[in-house]
Protein backbone atom coordinates (compact mmCIF):
# COMPACT_ATOMS: atom_id res chain seq x y z
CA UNK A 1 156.90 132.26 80.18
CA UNK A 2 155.21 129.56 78.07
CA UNK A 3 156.90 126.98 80.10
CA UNK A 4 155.19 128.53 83.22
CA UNK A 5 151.71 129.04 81.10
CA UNK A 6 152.15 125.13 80.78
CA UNK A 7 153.05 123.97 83.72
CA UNK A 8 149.77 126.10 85.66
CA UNK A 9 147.98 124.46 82.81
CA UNK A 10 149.10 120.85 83.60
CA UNK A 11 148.33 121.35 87.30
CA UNK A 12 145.00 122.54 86.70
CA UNK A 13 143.99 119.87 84.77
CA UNK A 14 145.49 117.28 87.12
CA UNK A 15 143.42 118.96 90.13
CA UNK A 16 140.72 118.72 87.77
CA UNK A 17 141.12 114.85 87.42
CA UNK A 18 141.82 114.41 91.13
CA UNK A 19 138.91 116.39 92.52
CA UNK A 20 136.22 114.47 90.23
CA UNK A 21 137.60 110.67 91.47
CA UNK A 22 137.29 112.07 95.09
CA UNK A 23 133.90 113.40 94.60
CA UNK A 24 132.79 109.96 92.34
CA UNK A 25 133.87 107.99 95.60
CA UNK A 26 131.85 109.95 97.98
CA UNK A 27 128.49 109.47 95.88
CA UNK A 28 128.71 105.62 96.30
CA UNK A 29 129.53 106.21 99.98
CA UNK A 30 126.67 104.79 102.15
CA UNK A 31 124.59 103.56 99.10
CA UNK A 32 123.29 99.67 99.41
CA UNK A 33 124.36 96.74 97.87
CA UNK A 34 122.15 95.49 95.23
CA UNK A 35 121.29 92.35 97.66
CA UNK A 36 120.35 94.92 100.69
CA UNK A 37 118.00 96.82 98.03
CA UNK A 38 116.38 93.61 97.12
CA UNK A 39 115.84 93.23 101.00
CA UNK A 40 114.99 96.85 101.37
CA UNK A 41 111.83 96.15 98.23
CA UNK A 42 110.94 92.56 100.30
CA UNK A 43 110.39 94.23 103.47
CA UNK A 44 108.82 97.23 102.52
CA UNK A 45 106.30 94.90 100.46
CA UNK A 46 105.86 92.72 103.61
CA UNK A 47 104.53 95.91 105.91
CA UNK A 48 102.45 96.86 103.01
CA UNK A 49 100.47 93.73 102.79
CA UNK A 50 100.57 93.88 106.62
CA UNK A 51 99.14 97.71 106.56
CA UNK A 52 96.35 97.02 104.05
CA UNK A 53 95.38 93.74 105.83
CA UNK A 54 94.57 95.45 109.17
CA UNK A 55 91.07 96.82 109.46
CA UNK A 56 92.92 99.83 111.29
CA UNK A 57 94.73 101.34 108.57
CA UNK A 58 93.59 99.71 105.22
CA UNK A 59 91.72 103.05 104.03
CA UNK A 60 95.08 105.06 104.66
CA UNK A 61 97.36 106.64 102.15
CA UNK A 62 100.86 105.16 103.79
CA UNK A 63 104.04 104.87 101.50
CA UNK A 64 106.94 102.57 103.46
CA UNK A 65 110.28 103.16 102.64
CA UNK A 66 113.27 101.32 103.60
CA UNK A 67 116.79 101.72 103.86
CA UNK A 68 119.71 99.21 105.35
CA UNK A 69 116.39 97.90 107.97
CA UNK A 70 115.58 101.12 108.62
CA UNK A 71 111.91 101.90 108.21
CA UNK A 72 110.37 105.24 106.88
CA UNK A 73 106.06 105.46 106.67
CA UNK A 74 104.97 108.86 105.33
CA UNK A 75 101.62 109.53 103.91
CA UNK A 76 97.87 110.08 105.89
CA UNK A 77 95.70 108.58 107.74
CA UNK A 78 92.05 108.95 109.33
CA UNK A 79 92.88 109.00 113.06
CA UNK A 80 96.00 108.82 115.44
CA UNK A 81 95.07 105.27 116.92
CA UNK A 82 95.72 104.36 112.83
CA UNK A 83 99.47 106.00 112.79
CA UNK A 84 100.20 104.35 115.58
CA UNK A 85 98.90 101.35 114.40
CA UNK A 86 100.99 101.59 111.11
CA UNK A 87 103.66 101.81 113.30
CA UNK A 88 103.37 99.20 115.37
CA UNK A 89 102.68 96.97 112.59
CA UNK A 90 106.16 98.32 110.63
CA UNK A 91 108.02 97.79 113.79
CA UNK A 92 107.01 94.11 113.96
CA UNK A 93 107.53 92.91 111.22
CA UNK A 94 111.26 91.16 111.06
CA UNK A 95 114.11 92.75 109.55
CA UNK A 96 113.00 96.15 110.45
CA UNK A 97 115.97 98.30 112.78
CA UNK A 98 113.65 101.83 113.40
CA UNK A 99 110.63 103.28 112.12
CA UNK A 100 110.23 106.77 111.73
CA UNK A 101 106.12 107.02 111.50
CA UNK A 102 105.65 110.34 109.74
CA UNK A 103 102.24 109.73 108.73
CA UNK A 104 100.06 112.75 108.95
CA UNK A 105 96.56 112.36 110.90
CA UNK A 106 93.76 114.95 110.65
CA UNK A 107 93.98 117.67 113.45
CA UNK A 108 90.44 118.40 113.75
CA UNK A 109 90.02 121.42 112.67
């Protein structure tokens, strides 16, 4: 009986041990490299200056992230014409894959 008590034990543990490496692999799966987040930062800084240089969209609240290229602008602006020009602005500037423009503009209520 003890022998049994141990063996259950032993398995446990070593299912234990085996489930946590799987699960520590899959956190680093699709992360960046520490050179692609030091892209990521440059272009993200590149369609800010961009953004707060056009007469457009300089008054709007826009936060750019990036991930791997791909381009996300969330905050709000004054009118539609300045979402989509954040957008167009985001999308040409090199480097950049996709934007998703989820700025908010007022609805005129």
């Amino acid at each position: 009986m003890k022998k049994r008590v141990a063996h259950l034990l032993l398995n446990a543990c070593l299912m234990t041990v085996l489930i946590a490496f799987a699960t520590g692999c899959a956190v680093t799966h699709g992360r960046e490299s520490s050179h692609q987040y030091v892209k990521d930062q440059d272009l993200e800084a590149r369609i800010k200056t961009a953004i707060y240089a056009d007469p457009i969209v300089k008054d709007a609240q826009v936060t750019v992230t990036s991930l791997k290229g791909d381009v996300q602008l969330s905050g709000f602006v004054e009118t539609e014409a300045a979402k989509v020009r954040a957008g167009e602005i985001a999308a040409s500037t090199p480097g950049v894959n996709v934007v998703h423009n989820d700025l908010l503009a007022p609805t005129g209520r």
